[in-house]
C-alpha atoms as a PDB file:
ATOM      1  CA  UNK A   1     -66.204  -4.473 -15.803  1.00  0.00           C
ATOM      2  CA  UNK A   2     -63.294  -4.219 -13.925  1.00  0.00           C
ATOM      3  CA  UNK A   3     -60.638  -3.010 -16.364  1.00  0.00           C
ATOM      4  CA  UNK A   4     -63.350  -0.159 -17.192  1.00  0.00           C
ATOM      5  CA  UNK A   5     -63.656   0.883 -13.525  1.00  0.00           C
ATOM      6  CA  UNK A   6     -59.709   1.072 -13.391  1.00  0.00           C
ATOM      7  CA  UNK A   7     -60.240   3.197 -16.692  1.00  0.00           C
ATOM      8  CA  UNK A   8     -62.563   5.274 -15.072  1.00  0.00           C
ATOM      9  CA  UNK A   9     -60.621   6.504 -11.645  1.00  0.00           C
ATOM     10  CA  UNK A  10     -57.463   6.770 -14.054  1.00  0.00           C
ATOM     11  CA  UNK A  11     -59.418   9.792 -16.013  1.00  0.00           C
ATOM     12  CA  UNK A  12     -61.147  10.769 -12.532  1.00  0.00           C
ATOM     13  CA  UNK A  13     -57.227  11.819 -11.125  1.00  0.00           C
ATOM     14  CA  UNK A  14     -56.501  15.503 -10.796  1.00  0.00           C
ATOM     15  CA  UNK A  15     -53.987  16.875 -13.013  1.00  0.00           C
ATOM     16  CA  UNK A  16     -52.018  17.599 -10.513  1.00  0.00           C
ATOM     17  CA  UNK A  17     -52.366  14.259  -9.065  1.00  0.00           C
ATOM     18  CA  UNK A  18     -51.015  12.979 -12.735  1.00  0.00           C
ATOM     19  CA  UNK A  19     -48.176  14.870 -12.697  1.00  0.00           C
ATOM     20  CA  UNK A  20     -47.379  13.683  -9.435  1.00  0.00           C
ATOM     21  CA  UNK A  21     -47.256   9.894 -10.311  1.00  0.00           C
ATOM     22  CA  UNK A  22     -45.219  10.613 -13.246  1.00  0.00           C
ATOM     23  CA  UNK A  23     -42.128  12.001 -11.096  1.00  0.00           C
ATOM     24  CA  UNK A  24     -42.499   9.158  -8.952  1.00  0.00           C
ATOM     25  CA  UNK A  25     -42.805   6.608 -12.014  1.00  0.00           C
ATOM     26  CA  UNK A  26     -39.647   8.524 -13.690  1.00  0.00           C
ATOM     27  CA  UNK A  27     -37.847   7.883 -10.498  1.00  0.00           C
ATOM     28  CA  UNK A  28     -38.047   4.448 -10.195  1.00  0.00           C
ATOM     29  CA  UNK A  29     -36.750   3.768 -13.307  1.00  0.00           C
ATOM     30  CA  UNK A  30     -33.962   6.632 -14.047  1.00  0.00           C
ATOM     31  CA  UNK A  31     -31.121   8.032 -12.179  1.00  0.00           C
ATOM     32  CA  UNK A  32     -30.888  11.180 -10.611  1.00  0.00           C
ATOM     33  CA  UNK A  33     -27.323  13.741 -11.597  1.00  0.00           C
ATOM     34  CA  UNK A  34     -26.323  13.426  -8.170  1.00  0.00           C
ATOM     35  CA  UNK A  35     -26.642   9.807  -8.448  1.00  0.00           C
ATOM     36  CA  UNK A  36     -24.524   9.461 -11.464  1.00  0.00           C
ATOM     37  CA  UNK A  37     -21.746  11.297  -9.767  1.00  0.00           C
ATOM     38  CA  UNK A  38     -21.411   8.912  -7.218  1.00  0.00           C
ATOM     39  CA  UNK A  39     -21.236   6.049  -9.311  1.00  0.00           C
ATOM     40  CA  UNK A  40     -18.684   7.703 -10.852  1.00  0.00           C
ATOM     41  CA  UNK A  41     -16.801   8.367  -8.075  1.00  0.00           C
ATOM     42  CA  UNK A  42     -16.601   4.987  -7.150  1.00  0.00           C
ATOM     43  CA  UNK A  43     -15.859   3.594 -10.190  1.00  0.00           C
ATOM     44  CA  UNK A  44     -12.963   6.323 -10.007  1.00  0.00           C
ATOM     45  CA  UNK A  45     -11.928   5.040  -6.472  1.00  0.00           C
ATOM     46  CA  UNK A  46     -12.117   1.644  -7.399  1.00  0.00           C
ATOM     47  CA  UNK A  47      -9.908   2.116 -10.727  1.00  0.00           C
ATOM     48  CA  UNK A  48      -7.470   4.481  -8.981  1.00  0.00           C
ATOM     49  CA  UNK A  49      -6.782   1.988  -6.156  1.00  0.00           C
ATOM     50  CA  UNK A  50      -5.867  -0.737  -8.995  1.00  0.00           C
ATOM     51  CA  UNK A  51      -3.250   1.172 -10.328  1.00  0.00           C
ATOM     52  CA  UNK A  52      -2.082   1.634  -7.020  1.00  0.00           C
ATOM     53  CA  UNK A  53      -2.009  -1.958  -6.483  1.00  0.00           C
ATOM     54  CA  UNK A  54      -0.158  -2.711  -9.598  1.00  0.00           C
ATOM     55  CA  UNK A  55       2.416  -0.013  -9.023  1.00  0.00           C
ATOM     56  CA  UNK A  56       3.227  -1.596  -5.447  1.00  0.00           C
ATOM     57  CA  UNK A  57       3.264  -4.767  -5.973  1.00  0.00           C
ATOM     58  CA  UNK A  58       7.015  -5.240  -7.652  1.00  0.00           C
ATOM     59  CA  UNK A  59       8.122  -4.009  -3.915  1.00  0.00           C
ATOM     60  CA  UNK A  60       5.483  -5.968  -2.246  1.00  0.00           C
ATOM     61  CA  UNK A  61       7.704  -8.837  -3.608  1.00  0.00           C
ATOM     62  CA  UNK A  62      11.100  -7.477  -2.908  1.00  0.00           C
ATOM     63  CA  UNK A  63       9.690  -7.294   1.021  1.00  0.00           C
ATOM     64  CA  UNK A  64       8.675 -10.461   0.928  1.00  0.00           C
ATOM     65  CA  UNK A  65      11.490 -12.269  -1.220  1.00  0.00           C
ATOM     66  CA  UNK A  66      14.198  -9.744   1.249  1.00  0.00           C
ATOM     67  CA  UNK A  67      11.975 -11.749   4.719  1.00  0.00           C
ATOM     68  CA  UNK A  68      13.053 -15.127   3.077  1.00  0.00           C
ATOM     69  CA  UNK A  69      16.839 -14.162   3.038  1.00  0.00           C
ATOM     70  CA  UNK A  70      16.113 -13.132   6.823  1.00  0.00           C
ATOM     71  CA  UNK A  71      14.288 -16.679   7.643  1.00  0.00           C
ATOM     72  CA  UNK A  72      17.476 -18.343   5.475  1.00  0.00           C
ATOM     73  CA  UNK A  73      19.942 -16.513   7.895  1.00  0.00           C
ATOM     74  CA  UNK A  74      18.021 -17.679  11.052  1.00  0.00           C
ATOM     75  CA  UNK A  75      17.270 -21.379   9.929  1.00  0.00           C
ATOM     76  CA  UNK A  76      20.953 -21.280   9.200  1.00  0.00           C
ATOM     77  CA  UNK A  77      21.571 -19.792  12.658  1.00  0.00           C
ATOM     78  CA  UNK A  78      19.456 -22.369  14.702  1.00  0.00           C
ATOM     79  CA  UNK A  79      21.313 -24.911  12.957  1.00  0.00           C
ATOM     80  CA  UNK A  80      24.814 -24.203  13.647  1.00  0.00           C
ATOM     81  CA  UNK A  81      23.999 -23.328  17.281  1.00  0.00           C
ATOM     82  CA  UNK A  82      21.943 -26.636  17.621  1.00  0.00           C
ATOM     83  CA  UNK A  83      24.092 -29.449  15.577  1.00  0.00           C
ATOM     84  CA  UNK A  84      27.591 -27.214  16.534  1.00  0.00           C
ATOM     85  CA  UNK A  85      28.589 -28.008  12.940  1.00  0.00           C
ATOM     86  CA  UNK A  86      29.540 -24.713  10.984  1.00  0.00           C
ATOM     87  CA  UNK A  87      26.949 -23.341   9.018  1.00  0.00           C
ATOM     88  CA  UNK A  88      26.820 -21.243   5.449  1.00  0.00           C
ATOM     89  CA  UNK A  89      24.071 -19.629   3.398  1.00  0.00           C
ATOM     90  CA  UNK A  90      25.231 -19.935   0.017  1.00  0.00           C
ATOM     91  CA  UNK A  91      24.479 -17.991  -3.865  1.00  0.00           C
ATOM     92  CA  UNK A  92      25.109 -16.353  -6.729  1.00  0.00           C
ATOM     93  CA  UNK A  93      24.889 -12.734  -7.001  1.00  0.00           C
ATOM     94  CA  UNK A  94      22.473 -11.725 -10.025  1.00  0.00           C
ATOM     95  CA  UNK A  95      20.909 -15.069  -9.004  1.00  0.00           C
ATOM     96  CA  UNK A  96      17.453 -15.697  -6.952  1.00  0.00           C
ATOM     97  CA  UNK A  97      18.212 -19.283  -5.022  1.00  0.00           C
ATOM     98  CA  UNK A  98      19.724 -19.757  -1.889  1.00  0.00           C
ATOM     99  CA  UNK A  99      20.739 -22.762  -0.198  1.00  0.00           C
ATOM    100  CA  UNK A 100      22.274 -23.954   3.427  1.00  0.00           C
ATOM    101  CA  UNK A 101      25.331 -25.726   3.826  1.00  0.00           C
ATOM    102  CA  UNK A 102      27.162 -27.627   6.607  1.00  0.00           C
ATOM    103  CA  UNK A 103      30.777 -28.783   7.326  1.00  0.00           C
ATOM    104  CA  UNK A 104      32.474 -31.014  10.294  1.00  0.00           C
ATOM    105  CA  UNK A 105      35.549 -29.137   9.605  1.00  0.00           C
ATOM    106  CA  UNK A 106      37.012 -26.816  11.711  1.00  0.00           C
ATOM    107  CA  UNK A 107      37.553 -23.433   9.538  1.00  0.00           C
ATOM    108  CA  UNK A 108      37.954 -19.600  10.695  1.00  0.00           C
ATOM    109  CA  UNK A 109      37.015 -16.677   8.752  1.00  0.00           C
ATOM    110  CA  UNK A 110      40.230 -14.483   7.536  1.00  0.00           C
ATOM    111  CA  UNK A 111      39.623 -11.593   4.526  1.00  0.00           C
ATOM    112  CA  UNK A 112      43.083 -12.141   4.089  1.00  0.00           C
ATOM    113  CA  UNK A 113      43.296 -15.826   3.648  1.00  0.00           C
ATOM    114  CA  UNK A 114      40.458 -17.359   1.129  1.00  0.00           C
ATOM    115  CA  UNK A 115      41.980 -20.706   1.377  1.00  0.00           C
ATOM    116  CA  UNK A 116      40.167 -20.387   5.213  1.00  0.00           C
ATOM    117  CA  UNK A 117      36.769 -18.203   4.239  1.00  0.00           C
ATOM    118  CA  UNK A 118      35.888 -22.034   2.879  1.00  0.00           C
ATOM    119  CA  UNK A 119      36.290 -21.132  -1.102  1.00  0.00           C
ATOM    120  CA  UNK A 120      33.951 -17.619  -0.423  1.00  0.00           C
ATOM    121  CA  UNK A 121      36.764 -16.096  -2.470  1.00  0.00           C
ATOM    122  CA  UNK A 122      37.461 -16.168  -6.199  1.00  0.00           C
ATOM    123  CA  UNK A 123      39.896 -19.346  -7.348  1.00  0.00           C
ATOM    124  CA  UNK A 124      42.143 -16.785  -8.549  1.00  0.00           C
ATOM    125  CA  UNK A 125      42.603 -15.052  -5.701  1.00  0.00           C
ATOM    126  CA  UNK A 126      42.746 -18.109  -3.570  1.00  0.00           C
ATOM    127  CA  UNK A 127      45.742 -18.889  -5.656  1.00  0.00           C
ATOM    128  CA  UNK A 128      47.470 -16.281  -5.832  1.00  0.00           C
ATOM    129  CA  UNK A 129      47.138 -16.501  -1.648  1.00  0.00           C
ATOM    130  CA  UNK A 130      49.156 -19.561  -1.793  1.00  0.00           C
ATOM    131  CA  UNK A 131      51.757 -18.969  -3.828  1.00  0.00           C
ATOM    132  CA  UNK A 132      52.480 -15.952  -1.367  1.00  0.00           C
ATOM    133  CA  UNK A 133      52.138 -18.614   1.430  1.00  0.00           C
ATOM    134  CA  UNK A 134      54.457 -21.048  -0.087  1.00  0.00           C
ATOM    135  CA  UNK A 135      57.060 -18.509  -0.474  1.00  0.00           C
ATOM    136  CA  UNK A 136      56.422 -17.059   2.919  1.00  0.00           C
ATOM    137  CA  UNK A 137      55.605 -20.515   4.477  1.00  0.00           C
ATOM    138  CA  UNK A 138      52.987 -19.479   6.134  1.00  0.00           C
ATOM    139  CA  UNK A 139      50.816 -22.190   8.136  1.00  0.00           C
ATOM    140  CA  UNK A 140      47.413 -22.404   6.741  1.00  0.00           C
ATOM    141  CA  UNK A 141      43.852 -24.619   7.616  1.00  0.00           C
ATOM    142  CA  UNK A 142      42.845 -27.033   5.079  1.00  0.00           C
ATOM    143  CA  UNK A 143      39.810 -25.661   3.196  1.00  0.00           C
ATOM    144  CA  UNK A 144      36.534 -26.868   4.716  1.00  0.00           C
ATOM    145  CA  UNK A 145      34.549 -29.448   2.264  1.00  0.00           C
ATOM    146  CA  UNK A 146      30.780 -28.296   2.745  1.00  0.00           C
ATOM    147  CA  UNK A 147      27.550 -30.134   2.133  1.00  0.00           C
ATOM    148  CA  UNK A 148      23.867 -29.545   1.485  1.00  0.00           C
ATOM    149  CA  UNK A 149      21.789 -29.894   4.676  1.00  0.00           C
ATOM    150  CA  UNK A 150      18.898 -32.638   4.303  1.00  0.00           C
ATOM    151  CA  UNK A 151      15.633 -31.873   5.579  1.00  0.00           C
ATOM    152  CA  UNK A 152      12.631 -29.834   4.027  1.00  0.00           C
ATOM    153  CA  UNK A 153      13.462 -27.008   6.218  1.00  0.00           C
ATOM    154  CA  UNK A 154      16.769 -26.236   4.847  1.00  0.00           C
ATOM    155  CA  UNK A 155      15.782 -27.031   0.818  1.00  0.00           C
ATOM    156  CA  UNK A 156      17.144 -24.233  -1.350  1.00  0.00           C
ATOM    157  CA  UNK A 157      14.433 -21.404  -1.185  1.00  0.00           C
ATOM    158  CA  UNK A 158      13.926 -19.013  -4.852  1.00  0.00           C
ATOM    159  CA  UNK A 159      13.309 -15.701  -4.354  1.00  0.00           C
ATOM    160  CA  UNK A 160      10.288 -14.425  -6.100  1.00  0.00           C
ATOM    161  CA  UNK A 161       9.707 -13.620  -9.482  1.00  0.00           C
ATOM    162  CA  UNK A 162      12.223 -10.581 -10.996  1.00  0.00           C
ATOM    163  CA  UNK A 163      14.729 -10.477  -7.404  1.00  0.00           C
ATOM    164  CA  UNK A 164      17.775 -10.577  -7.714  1.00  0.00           C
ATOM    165  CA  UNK A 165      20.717 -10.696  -5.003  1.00  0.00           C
ATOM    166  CA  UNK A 166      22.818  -7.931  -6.589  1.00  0.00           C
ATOM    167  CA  UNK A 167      25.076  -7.293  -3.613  1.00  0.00           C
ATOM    168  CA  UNK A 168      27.252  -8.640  -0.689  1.00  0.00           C
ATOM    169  CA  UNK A 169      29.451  -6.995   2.058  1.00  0.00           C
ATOM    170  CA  UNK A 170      30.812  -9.518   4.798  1.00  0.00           C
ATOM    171  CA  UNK A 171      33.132  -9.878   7.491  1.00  0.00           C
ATOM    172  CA  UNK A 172      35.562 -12.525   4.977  1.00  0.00           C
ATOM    173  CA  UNK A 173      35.709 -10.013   2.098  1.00  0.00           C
ATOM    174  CA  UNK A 174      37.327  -6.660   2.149  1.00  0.00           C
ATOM    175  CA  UNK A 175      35.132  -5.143  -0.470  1.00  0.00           C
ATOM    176  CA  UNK A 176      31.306  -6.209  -1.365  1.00  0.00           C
ATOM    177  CA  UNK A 177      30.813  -8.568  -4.094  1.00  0.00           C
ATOM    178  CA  UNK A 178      28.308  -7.893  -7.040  1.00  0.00           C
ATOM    179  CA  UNK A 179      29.116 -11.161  -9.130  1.00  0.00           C
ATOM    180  CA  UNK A 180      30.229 -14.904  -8.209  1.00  0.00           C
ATOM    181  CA  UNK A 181      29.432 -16.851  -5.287  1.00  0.00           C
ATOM    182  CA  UNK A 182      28.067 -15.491  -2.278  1.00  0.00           C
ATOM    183  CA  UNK A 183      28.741 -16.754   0.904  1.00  0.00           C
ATOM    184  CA  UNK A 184      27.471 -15.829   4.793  1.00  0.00           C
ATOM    185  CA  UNK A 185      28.760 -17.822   7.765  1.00  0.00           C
ATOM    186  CA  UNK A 186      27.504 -18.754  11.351  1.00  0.00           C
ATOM    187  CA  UNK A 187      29.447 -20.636  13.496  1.00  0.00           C
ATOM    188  CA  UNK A 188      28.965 -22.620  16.886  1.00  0.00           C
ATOM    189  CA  UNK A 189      28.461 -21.003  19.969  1.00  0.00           C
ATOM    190  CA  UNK A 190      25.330 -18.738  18.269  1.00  0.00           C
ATOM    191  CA  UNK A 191      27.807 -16.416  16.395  1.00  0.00           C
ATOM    192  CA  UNK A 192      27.223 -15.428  12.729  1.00  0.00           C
ATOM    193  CA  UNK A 193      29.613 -13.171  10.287  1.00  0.00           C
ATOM    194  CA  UNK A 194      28.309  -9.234  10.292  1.00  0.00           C
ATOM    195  CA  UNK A 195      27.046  -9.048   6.771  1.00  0.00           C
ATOM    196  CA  UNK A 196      24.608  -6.859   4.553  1.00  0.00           C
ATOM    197  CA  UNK A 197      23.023  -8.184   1.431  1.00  0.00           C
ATOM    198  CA  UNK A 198      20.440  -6.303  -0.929  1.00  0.00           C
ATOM    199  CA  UNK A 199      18.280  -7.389  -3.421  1.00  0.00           C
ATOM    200  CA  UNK A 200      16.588  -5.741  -6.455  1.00  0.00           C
ATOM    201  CA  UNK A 201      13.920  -5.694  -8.529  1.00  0.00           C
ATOM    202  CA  UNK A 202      13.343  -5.113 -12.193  1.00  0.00           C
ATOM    203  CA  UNK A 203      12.178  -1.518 -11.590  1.00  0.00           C
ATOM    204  CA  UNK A 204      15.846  -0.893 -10.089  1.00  0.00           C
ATOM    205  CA  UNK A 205      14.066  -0.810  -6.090  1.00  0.00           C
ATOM    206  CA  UNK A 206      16.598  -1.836  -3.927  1.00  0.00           C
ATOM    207  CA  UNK A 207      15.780  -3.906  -0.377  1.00  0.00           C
ATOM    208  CA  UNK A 208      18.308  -4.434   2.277  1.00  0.00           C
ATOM    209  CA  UNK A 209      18.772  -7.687   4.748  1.00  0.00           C
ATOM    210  CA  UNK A 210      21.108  -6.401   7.713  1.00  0.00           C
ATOM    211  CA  UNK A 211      22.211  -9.740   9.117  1.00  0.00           C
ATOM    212  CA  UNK A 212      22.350  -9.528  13.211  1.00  0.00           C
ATOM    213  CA  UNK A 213      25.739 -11.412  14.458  1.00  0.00           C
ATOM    214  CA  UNK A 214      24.578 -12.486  17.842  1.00  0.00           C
ATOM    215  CA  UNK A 215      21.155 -13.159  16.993  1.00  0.00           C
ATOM    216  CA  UNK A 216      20.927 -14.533  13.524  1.00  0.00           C
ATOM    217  CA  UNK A 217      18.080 -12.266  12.515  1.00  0.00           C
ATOM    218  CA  UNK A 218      17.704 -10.296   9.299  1.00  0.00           C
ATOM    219  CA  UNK A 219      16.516  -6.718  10.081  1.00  0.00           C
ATOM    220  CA  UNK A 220      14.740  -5.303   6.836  1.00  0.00           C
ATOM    221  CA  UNK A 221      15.400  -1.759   4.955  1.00  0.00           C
ATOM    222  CA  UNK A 222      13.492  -0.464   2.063  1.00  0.00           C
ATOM    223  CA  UNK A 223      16.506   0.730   0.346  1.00  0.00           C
ATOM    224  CA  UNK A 224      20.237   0.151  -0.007  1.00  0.00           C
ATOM    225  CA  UNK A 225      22.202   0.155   3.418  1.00  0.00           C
ATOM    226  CA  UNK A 226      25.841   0.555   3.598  1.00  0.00           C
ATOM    227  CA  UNK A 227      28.212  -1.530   6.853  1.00  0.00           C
ATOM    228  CA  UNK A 228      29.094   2.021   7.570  1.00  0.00           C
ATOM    229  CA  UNK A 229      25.822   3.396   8.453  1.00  0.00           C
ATOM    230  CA  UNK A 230      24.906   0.239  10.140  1.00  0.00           C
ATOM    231  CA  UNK A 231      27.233   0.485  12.566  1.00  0.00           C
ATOM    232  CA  UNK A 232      27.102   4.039  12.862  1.00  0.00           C
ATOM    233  CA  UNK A 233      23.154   3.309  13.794  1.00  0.00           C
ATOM    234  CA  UNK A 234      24.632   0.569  16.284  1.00  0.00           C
ATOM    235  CA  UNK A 235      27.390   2.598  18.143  1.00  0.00           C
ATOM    236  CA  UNK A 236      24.323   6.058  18.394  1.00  0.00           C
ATOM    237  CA  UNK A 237      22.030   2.887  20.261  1.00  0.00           C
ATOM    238  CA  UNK A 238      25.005   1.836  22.263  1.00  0.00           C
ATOM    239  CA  UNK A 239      25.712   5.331  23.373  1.00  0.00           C
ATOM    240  CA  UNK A 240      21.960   5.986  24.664  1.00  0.00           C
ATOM    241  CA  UNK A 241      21.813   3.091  26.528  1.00  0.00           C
ATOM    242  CA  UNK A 242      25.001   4.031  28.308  1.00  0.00           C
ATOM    243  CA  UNK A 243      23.148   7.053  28.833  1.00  0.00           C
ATOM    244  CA  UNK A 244      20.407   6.255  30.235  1.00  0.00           C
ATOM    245  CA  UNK A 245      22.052   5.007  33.582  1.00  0.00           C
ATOM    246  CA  UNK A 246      24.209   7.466  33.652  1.00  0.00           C
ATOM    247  CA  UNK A 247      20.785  10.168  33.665  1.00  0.00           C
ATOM    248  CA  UNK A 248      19.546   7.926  36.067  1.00  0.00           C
ATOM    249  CA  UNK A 249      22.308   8.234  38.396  1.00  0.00           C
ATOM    250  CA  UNK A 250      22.383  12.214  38.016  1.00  0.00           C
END
């Protein structure tokens, strides 16, 4: 009885009143063109910012491998300033690892002298320096012996996956180094060496690590600084705060 009463007001509907259910059936279970387009759209967004993920992500890791050269430099800072032992970051360039040293020994940076830079020079040239000196006679320091600091904080730290340290200017070598041991200095007294060092990943991006001598901190470029323009940058900040009084005064 009840089934034939439904029956019944079913064939009792309007036409119009048909018609009318059937859009709103056919909505419920179909998508509208507007509706497709958005889907779409996001699926468009959504693929577009992948690729734009996987694109930047070999520099996301040159930023982050070129901040753990700058925490190396300052961990290496801290210690020389706190222990007054003579401190050294130490690599290979077209190598990832770096590692902190220490030495009791006194020692004092020369460009001209490799027997004193503590062996950052190549054994070849270092001998070749003495020969001159034992002909000139020329007074030199013993080489500092350096060791690995103990302690998790100062283990030797890899760079990430496809970095590189490719090259090296510094305060104990007259021209930048691109193969061969790498070395960067800080002393006692909270002093470090002026040096530069970039980095590079497999898609040839280059990162620079400007290393701060009074500070110890590593001040970060997205591409390959020179010394020059460094302390061009410098002297332009020196001269505006000299400046600035001198405004002040007018």
């Amino acid at each position: 009885m009840i089934n034939t009463s439904r029956h019944r007001t079913q064939h009792a509907r309007s036409p119009a009143q048909r018609s009318v259910l059937g859009r709103r059936g056919g909505a419920r279970v179909g998508m509208t063109l507007i509706e497709i387009m958005i889907v779409i759209g996001i699926m468009a967004m959504l693929a577009g910012g992948g690729m734009f993920g996987i694109a930047a992500l070999p520099r996301a890791r040159l930023r982050t491998s070129a901040m753990r050269v700058a925490s190396t430099f300052r961990f290496a800072y801290v210690h020389a300033l706190t222990t007054g032992k003579t401190t050294r970051v130490a690599f290979t360039l077209g190598g990832s690892r770096l590692s902190i040293e220490q030495t009791e020994d006194a020692m004092q940076l020369d460009p001209r002298d490799p027997m004193r830079a503590g062996g950052a020079a190549d054994i070849e040239a270092a001998a070749v320096q003495q020969g001159e000196a034992l002909v000139s006679l020329r007074p030199r320091s013993p080489r500092a012996e350096f060791e690995a600091v103990s302690g998790a904080r100062f283990r030797p730290r890899d760079l990430d996956e496809g970095i590189t340290l490719v090259r090296l200017y510094s305060e104990h070598d007259e021209e930048p180094r691109e193969e061969g041991p790498g070395r960067v200095y800080f002393f006692t007294g909270g002093r470090a060496e002026r040096a530069v060092i970039h980095l590079r990943n497999n898609r040839g991006d280059i990162f620079s690590v400007v290393l701060d001598p009074m500070t110890g901190r590593g001040e970060i470029f997205d591409r390959a600084v020179e010394p020059v323009q460094q302390l061009e940058r410098e002297d332009q900040e020196q001269d505006m705060r000299e400046q600035t009084p001198r405004e002040a005064q007018q």
